[in-house]
C-alpha atoms as a PDB file:
ATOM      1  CA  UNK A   1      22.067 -18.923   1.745  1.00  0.00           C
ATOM      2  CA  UNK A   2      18.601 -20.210   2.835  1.00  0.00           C
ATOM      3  CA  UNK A   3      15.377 -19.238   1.419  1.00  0.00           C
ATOM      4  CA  UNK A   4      13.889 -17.478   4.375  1.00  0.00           C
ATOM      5  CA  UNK A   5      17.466 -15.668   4.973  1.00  0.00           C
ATOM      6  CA  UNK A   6      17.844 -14.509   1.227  1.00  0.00           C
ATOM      7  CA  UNK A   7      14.082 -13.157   1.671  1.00  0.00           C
ATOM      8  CA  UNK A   8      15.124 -11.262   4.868  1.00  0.00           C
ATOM      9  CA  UNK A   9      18.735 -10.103   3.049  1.00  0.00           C
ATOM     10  CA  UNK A  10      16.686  -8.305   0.736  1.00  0.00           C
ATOM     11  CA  UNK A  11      13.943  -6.730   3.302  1.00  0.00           C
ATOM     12  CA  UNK A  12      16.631  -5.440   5.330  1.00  0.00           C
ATOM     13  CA  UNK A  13      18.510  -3.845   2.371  1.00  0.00           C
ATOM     14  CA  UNK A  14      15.734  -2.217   1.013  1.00  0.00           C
ATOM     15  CA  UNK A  15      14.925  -1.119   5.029  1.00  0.00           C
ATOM     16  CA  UNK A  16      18.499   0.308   5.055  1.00  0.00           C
ATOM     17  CA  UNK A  17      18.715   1.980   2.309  1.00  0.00           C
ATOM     18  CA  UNK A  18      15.210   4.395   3.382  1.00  0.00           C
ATOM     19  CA  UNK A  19      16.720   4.328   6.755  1.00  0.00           C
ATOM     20  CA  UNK A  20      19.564   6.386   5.434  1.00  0.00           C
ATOM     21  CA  UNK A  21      17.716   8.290   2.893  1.00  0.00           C
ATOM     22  CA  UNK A  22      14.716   9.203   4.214  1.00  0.00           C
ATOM     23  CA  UNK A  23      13.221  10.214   1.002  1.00  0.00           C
ATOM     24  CA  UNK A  24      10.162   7.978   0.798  1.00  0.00           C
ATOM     25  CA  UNK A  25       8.978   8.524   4.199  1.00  0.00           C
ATOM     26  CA  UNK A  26       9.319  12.367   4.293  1.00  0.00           C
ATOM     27  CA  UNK A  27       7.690  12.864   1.455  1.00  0.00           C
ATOM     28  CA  UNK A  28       4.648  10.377   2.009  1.00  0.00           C
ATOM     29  CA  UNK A  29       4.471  12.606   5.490  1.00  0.00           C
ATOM     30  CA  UNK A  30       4.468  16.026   3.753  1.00  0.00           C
ATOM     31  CA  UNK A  31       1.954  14.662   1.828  1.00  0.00           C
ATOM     32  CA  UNK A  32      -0.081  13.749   4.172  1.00  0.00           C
ATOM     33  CA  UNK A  33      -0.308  16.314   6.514  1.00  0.00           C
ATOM     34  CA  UNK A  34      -1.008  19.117   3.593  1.00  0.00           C
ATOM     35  CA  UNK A  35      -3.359  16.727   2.198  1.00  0.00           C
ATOM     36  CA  UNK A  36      -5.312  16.435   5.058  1.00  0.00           C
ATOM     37  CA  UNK A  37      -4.991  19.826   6.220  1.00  0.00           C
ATOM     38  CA  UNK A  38      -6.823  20.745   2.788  1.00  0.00           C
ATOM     39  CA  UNK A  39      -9.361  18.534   3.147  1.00  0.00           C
ATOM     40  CA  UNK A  40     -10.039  19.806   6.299  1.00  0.00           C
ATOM     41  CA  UNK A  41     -10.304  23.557   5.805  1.00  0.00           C
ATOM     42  CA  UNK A  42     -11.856  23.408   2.134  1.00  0.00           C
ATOM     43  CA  UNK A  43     -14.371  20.281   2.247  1.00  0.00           C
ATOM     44  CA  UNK A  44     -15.235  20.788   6.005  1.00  0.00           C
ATOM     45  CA  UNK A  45     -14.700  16.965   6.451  1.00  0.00           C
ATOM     46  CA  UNK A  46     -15.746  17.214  10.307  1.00  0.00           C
ATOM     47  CA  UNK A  47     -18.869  17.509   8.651  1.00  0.00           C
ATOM     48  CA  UNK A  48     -19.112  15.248   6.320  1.00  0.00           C
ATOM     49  CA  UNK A  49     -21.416  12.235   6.050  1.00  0.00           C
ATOM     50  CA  UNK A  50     -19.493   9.250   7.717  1.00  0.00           C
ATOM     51  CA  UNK A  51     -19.738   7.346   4.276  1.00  0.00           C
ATOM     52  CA  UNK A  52     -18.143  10.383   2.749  1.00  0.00           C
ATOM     53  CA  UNK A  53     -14.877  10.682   5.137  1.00  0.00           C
ATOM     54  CA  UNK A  54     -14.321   6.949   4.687  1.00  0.00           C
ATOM     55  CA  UNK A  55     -13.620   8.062   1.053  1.00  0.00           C
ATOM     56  CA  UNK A  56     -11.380  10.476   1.642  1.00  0.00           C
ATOM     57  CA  UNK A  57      -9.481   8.354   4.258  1.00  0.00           C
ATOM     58  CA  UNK A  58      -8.910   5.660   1.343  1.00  0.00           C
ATOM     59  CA  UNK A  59      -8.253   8.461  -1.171  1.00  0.00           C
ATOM     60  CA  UNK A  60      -5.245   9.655   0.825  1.00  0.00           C
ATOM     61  CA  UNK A  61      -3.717   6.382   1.570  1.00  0.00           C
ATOM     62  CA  UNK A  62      -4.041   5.907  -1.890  1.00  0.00           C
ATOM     63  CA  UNK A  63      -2.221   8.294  -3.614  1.00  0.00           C
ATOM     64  CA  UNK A  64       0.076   8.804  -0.820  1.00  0.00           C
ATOM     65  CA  UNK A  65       0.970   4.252  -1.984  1.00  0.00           C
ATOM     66  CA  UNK A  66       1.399   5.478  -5.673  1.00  0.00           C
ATOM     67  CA  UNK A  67       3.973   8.109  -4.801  1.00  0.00           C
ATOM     68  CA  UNK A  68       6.459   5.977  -2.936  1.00  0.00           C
ATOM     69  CA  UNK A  69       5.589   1.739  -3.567  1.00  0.00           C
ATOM     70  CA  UNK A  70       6.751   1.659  -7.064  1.00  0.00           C
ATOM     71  CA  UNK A  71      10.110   2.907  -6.014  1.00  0.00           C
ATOM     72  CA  UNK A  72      11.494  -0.498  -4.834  1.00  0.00           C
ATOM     73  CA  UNK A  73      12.178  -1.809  -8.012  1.00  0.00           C
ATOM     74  CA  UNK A  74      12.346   1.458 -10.232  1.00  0.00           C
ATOM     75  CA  UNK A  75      15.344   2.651  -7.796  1.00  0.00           C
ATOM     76  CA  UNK A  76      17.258  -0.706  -8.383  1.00  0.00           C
ATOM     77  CA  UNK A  77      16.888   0.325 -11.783  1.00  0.00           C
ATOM     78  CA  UNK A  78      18.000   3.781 -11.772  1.00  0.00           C
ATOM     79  CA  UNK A  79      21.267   2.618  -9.671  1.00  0.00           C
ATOM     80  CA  UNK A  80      21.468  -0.205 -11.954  1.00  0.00           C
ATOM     81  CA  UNK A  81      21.187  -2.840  -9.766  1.00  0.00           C
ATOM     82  CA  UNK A  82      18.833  -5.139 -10.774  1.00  0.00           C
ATOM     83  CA  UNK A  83      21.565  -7.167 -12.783  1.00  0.00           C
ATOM     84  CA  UNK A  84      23.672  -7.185  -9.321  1.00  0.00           C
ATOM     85  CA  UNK A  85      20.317  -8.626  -7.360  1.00  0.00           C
ATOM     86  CA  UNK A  86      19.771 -11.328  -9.816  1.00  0.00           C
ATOM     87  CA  UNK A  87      23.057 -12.757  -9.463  1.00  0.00           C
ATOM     88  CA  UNK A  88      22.632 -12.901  -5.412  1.00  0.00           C
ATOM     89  CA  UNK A  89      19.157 -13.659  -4.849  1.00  0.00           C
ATOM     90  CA  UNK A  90      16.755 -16.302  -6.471  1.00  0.00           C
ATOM     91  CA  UNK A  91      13.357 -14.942  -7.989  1.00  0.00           C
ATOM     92  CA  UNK A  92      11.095 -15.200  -5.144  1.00  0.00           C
ATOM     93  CA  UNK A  93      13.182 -14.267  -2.214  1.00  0.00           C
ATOM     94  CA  UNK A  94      13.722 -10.832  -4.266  1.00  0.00           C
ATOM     95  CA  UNK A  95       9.908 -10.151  -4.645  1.00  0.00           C
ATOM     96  CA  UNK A  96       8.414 -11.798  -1.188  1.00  0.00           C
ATOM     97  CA  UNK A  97      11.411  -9.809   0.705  1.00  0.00           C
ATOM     98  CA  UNK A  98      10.636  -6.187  -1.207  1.00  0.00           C
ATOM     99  CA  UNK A  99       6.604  -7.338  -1.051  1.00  0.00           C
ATOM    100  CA  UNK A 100       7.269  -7.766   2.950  1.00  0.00           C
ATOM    101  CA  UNK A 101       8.963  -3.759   2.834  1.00  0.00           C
ATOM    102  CA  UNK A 102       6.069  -2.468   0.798  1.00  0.00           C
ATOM    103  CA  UNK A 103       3.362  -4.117   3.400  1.00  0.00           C
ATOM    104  CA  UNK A 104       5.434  -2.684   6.081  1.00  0.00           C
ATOM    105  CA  UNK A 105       5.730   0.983   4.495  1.00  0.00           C
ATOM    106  CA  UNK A 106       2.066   0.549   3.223  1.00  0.00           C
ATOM    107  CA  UNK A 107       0.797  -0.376   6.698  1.00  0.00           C
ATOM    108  CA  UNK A 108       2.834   2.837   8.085  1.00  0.00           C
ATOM    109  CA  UNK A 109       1.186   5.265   6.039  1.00  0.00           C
ATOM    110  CA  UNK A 110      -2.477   4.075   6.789  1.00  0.00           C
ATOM    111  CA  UNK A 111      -1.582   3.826   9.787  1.00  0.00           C
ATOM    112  CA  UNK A 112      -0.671   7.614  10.231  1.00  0.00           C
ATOM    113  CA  UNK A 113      -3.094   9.069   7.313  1.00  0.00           C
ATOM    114  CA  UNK A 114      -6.262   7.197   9.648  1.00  0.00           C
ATOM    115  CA  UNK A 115      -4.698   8.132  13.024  1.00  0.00           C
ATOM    116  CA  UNK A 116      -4.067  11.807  11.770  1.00  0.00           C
ATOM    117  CA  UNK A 117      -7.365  12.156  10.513  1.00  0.00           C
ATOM    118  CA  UNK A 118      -9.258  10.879  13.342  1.00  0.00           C
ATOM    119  CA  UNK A 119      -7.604  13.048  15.493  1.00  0.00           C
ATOM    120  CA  UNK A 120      -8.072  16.506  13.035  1.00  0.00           C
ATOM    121  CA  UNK A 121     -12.004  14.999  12.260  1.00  0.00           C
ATOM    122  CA  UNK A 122     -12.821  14.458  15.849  1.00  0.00           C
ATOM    123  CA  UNK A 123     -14.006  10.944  14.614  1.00  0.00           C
ATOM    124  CA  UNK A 124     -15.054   8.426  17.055  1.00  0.00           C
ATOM    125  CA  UNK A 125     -14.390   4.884  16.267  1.00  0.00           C
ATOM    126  CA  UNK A 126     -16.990   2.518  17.619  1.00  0.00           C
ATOM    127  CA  UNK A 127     -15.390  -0.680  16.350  1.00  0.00           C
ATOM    128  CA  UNK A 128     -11.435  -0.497  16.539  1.00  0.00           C
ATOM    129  CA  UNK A 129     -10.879  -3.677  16.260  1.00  0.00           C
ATOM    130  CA  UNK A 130     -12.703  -3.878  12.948  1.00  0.00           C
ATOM    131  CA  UNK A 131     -10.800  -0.489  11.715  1.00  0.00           C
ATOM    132  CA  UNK A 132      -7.812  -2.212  12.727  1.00  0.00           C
ATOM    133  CA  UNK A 133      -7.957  -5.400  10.621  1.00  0.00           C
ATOM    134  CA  UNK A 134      -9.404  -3.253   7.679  1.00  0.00           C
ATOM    135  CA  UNK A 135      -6.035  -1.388   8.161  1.00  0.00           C
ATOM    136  CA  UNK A 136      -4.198  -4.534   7.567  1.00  0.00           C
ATOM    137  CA  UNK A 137      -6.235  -5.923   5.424  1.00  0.00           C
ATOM    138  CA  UNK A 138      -6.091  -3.039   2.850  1.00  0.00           C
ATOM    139  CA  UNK A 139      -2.097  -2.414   3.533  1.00  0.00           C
ATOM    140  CA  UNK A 140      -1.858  -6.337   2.237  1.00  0.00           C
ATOM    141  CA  UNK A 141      -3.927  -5.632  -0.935  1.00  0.00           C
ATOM    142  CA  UNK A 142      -2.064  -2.419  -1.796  1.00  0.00           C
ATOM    143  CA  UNK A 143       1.013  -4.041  -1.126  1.00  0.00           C
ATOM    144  CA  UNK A 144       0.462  -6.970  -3.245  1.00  0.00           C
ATOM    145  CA  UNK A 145      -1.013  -5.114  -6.412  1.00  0.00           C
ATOM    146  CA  UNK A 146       1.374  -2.437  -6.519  1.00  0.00           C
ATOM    147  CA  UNK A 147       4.952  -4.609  -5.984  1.00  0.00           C
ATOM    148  CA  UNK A 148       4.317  -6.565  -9.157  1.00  0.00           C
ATOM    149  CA  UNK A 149       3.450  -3.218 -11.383  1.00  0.00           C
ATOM    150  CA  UNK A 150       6.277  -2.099  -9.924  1.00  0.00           C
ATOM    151  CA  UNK A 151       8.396  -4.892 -11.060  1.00  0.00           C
ATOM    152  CA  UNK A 152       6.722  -4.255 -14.018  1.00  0.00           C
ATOM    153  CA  UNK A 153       7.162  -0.341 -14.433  1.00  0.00           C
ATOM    154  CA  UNK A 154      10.671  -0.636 -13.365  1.00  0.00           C
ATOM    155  CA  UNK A 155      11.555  -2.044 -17.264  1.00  0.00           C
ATOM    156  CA  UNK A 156       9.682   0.634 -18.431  1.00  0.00           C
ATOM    157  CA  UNK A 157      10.654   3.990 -20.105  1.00  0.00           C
ATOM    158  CA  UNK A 158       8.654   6.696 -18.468  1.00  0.00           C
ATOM    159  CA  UNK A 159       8.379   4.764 -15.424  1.00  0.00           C
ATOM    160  CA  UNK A 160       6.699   7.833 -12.958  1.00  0.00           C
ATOM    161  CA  UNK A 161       4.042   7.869 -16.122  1.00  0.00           C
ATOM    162  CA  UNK A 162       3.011   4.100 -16.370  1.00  0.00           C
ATOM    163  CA  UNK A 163       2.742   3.380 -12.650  1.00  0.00           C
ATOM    164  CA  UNK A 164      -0.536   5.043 -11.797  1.00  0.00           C
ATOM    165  CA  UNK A 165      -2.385   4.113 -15.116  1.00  0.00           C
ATOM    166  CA  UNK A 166      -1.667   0.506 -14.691  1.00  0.00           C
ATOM    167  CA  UNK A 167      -2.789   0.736 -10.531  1.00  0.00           C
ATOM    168  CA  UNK A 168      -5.602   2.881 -10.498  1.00  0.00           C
ATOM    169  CA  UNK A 169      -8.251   0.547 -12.525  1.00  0.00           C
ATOM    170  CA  UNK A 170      -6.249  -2.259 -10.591  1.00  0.00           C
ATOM    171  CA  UNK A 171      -6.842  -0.817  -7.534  1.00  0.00           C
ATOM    172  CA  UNK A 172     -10.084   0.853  -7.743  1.00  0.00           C
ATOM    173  CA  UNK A 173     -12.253  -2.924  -6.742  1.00  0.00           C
ATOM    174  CA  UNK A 174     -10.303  -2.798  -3.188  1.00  0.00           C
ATOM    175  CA  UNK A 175     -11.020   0.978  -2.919  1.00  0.00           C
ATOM    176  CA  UNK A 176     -14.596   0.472  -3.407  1.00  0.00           C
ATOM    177  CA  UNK A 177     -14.479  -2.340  -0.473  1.00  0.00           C
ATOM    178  CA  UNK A 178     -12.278  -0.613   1.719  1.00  0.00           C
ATOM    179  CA  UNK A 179     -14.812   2.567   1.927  1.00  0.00           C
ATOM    180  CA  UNK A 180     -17.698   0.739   2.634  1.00  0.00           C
ATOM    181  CA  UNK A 181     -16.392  -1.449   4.952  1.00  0.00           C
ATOM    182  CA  UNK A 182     -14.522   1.298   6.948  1.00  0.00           C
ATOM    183  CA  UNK A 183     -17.954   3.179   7.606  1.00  0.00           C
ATOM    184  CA  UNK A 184     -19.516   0.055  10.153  1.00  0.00           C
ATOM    185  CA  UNK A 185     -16.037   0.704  12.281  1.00  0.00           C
ATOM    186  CA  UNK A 186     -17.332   4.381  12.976  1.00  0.00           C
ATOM    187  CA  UNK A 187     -20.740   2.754  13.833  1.00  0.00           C
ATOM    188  CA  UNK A 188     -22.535   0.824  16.047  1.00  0.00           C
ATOM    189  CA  UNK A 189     -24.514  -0.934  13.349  1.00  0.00           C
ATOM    190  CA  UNK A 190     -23.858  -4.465  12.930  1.00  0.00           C
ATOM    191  CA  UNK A 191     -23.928  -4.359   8.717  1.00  0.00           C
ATOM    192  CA  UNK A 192     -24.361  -8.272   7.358  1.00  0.00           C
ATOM    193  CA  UNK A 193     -22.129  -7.289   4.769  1.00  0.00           C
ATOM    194  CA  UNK A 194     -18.818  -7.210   6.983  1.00  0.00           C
ATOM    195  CA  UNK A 195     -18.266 -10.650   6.689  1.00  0.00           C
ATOM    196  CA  UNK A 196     -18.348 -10.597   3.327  1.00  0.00           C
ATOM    197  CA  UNK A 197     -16.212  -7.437   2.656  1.00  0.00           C
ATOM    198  CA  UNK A 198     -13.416  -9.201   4.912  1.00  0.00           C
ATOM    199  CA  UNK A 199     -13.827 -11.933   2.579  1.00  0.00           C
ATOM    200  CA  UNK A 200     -13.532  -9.994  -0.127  1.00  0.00           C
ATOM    201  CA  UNK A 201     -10.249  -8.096   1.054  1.00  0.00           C
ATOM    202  CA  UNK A 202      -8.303 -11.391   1.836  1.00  0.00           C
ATOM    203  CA  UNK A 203      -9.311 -12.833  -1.349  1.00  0.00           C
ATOM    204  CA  UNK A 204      -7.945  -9.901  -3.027  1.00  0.00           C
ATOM    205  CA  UNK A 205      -4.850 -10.105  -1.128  1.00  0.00           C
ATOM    206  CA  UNK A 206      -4.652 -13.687  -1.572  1.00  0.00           C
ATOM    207  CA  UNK A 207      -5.001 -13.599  -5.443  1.00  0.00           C
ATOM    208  CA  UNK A 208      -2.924 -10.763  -6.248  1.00  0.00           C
ATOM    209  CA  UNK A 209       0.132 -11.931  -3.834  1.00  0.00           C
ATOM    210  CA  UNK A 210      -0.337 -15.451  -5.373  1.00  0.00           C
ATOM    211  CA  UNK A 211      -0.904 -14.049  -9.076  1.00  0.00           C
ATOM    212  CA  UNK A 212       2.522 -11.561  -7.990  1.00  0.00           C
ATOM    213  CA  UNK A 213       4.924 -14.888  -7.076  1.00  0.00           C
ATOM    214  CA  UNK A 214       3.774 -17.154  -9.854  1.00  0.00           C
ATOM    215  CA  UNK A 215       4.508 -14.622 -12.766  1.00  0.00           C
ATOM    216  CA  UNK A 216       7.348 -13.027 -11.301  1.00  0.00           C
ATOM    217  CA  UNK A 217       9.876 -15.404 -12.116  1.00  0.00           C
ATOM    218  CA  UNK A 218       9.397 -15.044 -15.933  1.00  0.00           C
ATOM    219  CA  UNK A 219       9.654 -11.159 -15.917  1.00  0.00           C
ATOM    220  CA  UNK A 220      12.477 -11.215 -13.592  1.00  0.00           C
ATOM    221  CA  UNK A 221      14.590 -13.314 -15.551  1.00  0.00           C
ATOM    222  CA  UNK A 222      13.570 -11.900 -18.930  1.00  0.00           C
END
């Protein structure tokens, strides 16, 4: 089987297999909602300091990643098969196609978390188009860092444990670049620090994708 086609084989299973469950995605929702629905009622985030709601935003999508994106490869391991997928699908078809499912599901729950809170905040966006590649942007980075740790936690033994201490000081860099890029899309204010945020966030992406496909191959065949 082709590259590309191997890459898509194992997209499309990992697609199925939420399809039919449903798990991930109704929990990431309940989460969500509740989440935001406390934040809204105890920290009166309609008031809130724009600098301060961009925070929370990023907070939510945050945690709301760690509860679901290590599950691609600690699942395989719980059903037991990872030895199944090595024998069917080279190295880097098996992380780009379960990278491509975790940008997907990644880009789904900002997606929702940012629409949802817009909507409860009453928070006008003045530059969409900038909140929308920020989106994508920081759906890419999660995406990237959190596949290979979950490659990683997926050979481990308390694998719900490990996860979030091995993402959080990975993950705090984009965090801090996400929230202060996020605020200029609910202003007018043309910051000269965009550009460079942008920067930053494909760089990110760009290393820790790269950094993900070069070392994968030697974990996934030890």
């Amino acid at each position: 089987m082709p590259f590309p086609e191997q890459t898509y084989a194992v997209f499309l299973k990992d697609f199925r297999l939420e399809w039919r469950s449903g798990f991930g995605i109704s929990t990431v929702l309940a989460f969500i909602v509740s989440s935001l629905l406390i934040v809204l009622f105890s920290l009166r985030a309609d008031q809130l300091p724009v600098n301060v709601q961009s925070g929370l935003i990023w907070i939510l999508i945050l945690f709301a990643s760690l509860t679901t994106l290590s599950r691609v490869f600690v699942s395989e391991s719980e059903r037991g098969t990872l030895d199944l997928l090595r024998l069917n699908a080279p190295a880097t078809s098996v992380l780009l196609g379960k990278l491509c499912y975790n940008f997907l599901f990644t880009l789904l729950i900002s997606s929702v978390t940012v629409l949802l809170f817009l909507v409860m905040v009453s928070l006008t966006v003045e530059q969409p188009f900038l909140l929308l590649g920020i989106i994508i942007l920081g759906s890419s980075g999660l995406a990237g860092a959190t596949t290979m740790l979950g490659a990683l936690v997926s050979q481990a033994t308390r694998k719900g444990a490990v996860f979030p201490v091995l993402a959080l000081p990975l993950l705090i860099p984009l965090m801090l670049v996400l929230v202060r890029i996020t605020q200029s899309a609910f202003t007018t204010v043309a910051d000269e620090t965009i550009l460079n945020d942008l920067a930053a966030l494909i760089g990110f992406s760009g290393v820790t994708i790269s950094a993900s496909i070069l070392l994968f191959d030697n974990l996934w065949e030890d």
